[in-house]
Protein backbone atom coordinates (compact mmCIF):
# COMPACT_ATOMS: atom_id res chain seq x y z
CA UNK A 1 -2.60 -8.32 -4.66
CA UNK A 2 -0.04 -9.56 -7.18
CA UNK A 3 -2.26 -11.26 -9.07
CA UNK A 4 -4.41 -8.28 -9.72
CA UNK A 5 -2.16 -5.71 -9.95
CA UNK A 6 -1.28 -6.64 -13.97
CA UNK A 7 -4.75 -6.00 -14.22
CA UNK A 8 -5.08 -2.27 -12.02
CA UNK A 9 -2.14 -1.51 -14.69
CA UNK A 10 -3.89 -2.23 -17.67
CA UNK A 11 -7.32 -0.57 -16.36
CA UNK A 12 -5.78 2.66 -15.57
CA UNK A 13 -3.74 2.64 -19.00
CA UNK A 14 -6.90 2.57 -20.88
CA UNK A 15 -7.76 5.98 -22.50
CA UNK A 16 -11.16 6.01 -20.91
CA UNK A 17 -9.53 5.71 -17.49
CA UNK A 18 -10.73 9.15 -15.53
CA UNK A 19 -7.29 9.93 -14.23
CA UNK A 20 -3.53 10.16 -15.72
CA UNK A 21 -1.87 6.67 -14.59
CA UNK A 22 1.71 9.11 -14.89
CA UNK A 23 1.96 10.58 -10.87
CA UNK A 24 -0.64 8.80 -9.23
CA UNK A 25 0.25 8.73 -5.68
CA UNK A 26 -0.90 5.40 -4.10
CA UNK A 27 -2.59 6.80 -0.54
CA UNK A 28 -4.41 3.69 1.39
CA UNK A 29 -5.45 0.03 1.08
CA UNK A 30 -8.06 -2.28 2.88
CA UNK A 31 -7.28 -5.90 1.97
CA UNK A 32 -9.81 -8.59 3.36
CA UNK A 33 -8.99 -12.14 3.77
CA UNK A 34 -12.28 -14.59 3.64
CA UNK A 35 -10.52 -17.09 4.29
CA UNK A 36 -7.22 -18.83 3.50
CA UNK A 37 -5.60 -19.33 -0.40
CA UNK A 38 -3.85 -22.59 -1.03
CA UNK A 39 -2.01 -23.37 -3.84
CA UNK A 40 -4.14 -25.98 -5.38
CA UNK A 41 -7.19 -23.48 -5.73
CA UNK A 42 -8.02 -22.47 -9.35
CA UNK A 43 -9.04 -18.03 -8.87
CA UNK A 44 -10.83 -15.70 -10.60
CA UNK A 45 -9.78 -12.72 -10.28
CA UNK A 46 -11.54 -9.22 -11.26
CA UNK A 47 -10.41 -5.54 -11.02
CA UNK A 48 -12.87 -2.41 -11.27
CA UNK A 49 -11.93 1.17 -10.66
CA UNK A 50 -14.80 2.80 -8.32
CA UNK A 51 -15.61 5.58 -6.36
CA UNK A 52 -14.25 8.73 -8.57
CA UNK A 53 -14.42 11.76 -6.11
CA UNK A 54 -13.17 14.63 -4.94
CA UNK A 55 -10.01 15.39 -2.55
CA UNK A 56 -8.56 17.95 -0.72
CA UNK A 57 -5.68 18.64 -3.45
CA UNK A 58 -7.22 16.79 -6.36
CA UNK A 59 -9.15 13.75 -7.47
CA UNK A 60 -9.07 9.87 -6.03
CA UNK A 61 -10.12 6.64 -6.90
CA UNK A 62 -10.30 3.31 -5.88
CA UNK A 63 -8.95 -0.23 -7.67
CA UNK A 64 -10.64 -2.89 -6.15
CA UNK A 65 -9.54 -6.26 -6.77
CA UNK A 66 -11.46 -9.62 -6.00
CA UNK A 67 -10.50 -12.72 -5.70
CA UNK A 68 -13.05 -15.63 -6.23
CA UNK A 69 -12.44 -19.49 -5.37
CA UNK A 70 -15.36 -21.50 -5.82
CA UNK A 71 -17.38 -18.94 -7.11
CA UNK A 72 -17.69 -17.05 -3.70
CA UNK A 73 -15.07 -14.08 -2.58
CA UNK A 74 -12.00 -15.10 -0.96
CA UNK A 75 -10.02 -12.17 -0.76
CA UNK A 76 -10.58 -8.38 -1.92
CA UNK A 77 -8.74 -5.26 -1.67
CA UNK A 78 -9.46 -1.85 -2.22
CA UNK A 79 -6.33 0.74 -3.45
CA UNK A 80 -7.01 4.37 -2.95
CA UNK A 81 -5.08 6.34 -5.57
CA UNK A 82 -4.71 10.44 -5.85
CA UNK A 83 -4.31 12.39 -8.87
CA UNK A 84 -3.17 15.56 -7.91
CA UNK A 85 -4.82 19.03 -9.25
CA UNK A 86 -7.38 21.07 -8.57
CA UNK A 87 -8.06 21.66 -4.74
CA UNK A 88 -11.68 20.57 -3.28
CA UNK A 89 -11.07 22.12 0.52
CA UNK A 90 -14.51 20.49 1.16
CA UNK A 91 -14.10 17.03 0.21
CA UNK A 92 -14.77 14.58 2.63
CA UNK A 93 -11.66 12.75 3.99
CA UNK A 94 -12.98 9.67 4.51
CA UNK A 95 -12.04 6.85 7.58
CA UNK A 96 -8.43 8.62 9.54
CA UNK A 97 -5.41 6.83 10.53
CA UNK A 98 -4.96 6.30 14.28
CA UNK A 99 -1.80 7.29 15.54
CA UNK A 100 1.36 5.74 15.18
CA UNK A 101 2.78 3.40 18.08
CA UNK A 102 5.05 5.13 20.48
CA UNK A 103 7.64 3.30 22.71
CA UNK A 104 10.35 1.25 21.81
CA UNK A 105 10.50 -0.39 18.31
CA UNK A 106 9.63 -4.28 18.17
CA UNK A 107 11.79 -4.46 14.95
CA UNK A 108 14.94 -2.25 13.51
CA UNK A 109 14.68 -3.52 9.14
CA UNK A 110 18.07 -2.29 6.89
CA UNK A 111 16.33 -2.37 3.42
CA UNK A 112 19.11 -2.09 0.66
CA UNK A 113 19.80 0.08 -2.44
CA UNK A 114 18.52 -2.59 -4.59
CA UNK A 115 15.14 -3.25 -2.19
CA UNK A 116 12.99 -1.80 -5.36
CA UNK A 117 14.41 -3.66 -8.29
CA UNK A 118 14.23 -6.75 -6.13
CA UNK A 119 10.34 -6.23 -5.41
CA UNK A 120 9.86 -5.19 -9.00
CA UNK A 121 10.98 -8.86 -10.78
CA UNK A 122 8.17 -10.03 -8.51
CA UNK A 123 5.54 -7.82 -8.44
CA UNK A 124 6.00 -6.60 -11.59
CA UNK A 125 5.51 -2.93 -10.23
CA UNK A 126 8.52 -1.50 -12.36
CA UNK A 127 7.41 1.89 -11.54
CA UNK A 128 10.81 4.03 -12.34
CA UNK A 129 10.34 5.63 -9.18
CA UNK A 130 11.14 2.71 -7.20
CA UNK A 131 14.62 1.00 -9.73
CA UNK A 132 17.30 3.37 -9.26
CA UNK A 133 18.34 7.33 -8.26
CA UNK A 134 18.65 7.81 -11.81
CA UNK A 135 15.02 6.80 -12.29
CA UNK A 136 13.36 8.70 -9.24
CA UNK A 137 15.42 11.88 -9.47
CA UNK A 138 13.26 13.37 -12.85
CA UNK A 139 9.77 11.81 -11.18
CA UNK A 140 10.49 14.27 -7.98
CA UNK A 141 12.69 11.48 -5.39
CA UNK A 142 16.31 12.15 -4.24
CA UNK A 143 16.33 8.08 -4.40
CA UNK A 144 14.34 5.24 -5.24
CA UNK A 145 11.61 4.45 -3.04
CA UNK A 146 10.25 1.45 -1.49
CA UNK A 147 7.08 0.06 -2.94
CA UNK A 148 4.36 0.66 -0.39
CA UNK A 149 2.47 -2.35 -0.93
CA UNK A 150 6.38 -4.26 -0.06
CA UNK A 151 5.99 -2.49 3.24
CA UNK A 152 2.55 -3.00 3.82
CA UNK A 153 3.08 -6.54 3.34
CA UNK A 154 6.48 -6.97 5.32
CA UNK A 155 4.37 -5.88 8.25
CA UNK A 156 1.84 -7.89 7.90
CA UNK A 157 4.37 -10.81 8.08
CA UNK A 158 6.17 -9.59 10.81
CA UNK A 159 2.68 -9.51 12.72
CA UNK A 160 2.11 -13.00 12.91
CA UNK A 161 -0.47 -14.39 14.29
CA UNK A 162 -2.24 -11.06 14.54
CA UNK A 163 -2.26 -10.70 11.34
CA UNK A 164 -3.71 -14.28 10.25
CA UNK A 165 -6.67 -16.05 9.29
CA UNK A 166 -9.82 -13.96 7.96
CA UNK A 167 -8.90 -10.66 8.68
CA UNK A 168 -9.38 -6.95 7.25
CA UNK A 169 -6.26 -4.60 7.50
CA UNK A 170 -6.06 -0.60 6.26
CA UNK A 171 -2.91 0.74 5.68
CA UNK A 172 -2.16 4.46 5.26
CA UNK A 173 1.27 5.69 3.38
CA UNK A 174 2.60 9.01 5.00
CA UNK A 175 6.28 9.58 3.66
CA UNK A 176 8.29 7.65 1.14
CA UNK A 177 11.05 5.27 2.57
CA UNK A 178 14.31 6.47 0.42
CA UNK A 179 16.54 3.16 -0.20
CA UNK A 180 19.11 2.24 1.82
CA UNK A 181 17.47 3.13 4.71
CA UNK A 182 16.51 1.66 8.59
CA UNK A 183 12.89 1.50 9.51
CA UNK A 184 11.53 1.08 12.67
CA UNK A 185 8.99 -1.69 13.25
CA UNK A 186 6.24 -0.31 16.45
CA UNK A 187 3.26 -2.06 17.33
CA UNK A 188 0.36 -1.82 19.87
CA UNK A 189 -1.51 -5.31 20.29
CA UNK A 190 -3.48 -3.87 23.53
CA UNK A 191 -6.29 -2.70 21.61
CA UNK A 192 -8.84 -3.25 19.05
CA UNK A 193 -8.11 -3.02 16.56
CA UNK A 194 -4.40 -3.39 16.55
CA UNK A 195 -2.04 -1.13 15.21
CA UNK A 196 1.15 -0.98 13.90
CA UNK A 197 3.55 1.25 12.25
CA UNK A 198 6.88 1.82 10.47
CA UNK A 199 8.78 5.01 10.99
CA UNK A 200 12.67 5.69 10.18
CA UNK A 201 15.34 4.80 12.80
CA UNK A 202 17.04 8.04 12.22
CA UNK A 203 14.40 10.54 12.57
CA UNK A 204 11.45 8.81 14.50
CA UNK A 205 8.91 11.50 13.74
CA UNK A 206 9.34 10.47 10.51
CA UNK A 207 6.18 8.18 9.85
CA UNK A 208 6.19 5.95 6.83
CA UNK A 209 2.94 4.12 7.19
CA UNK A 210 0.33 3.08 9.85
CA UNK A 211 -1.88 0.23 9.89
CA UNK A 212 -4.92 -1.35 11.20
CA UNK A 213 -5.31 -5.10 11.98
CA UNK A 214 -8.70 -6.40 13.24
């Protein structure tokens, strides 16, 4: 996803992008792994928006990013952004979240103050939103945020072995995660597909994302 994601930025910075890349609100992603990336392999790596359409409280689009090793697809994801504006009451909403895990958490995480700036030398996601309080207070945040695709991907990890090999995952964002914080880590491996979730240790009806694993 890091690899692509200079290349989302540049696409939806382009004048003849559909939607305003200034508050997009990132909703889902489906990332499929063909099969394992070493570091050795020499990538290609494409990005196309797709899939302009209607929502319930404005328009959405997908970034889909592929990455090719050996000429055949190793690895793809699709990101699901929102533009709010006009509301489309009748637009389809598409594949729905299960519910989050309930029970016990499997993991309590204290993510810092700095959590965003840390993510951002990385990813290069320097979204202002995610830096500082000074940053996020004019964009609409009390704080800075945690990237989404950070906690997508810290979950992931923290799955394990559920989580690798070729797989397909879907994450849904819900609320923001305001840095500092503690987030609760609760999983359900009983079915299929697996799911797991991340919801604040304060206030546990407070749902920051839910995923699927299968």
């Amino acid at each position: 996803h890091l690899l692509g994601f200079p290349l989302q930025a540049e696409l939806m910075s382009r004048p003849s992008f559909p939607l305003p890349l200034m508050g997009l609100v990132h909703l889902e992603n489906v990332i499929t792994v063909h099969h394992t990336l070493r570091t050795e392999d020499r990538l290609e790596v494409t990005v196309a928006a797709e899939d302009l359409r209607a929502h319930a409280k404005g328009q959405q689009v997908d970034l889909v990013t592929r990455v090719l090793c050996d000429s055949e697809v190793a690895w793809e994801g699709r990101s699901t952004y929102l533009a709010r504006g006009a509301a489309h009451p009748e637009a389809e909403r598409g594949e729905q979240p299960p519910a989050m895990p309930s029970g016990f958490p499997a993991a309590r995480w204290v993510l810092p103050s700095g959590l965003g700036r840390e993510y951002a030398a990385v990813s290069g996601d320097v979204n202002p939103i995610h830096l500082s309080a000074l940053t996020a207070k004019p964009m609409g945040f009390p704080q800075a945020i945690a990237h989404g695709m950070w906690s997508y991907a810290r979950v992931m990890a923290a799955l394990g072995r559920h989580a690798s090999g070729p797989v397909t995952s879907h994450v849904w964002f819900r609320k923001p995660i305001l840095l500092p914080s503690r987030v609760d880590l609760v999983v359900d491996t009983t079915g299929i597909p697996n799911v797991a979730g991340l919801r604040s240790a304060r206030r546990p009806d407070v749902e920051h994302l839910v995923l699927t694993v299968s």
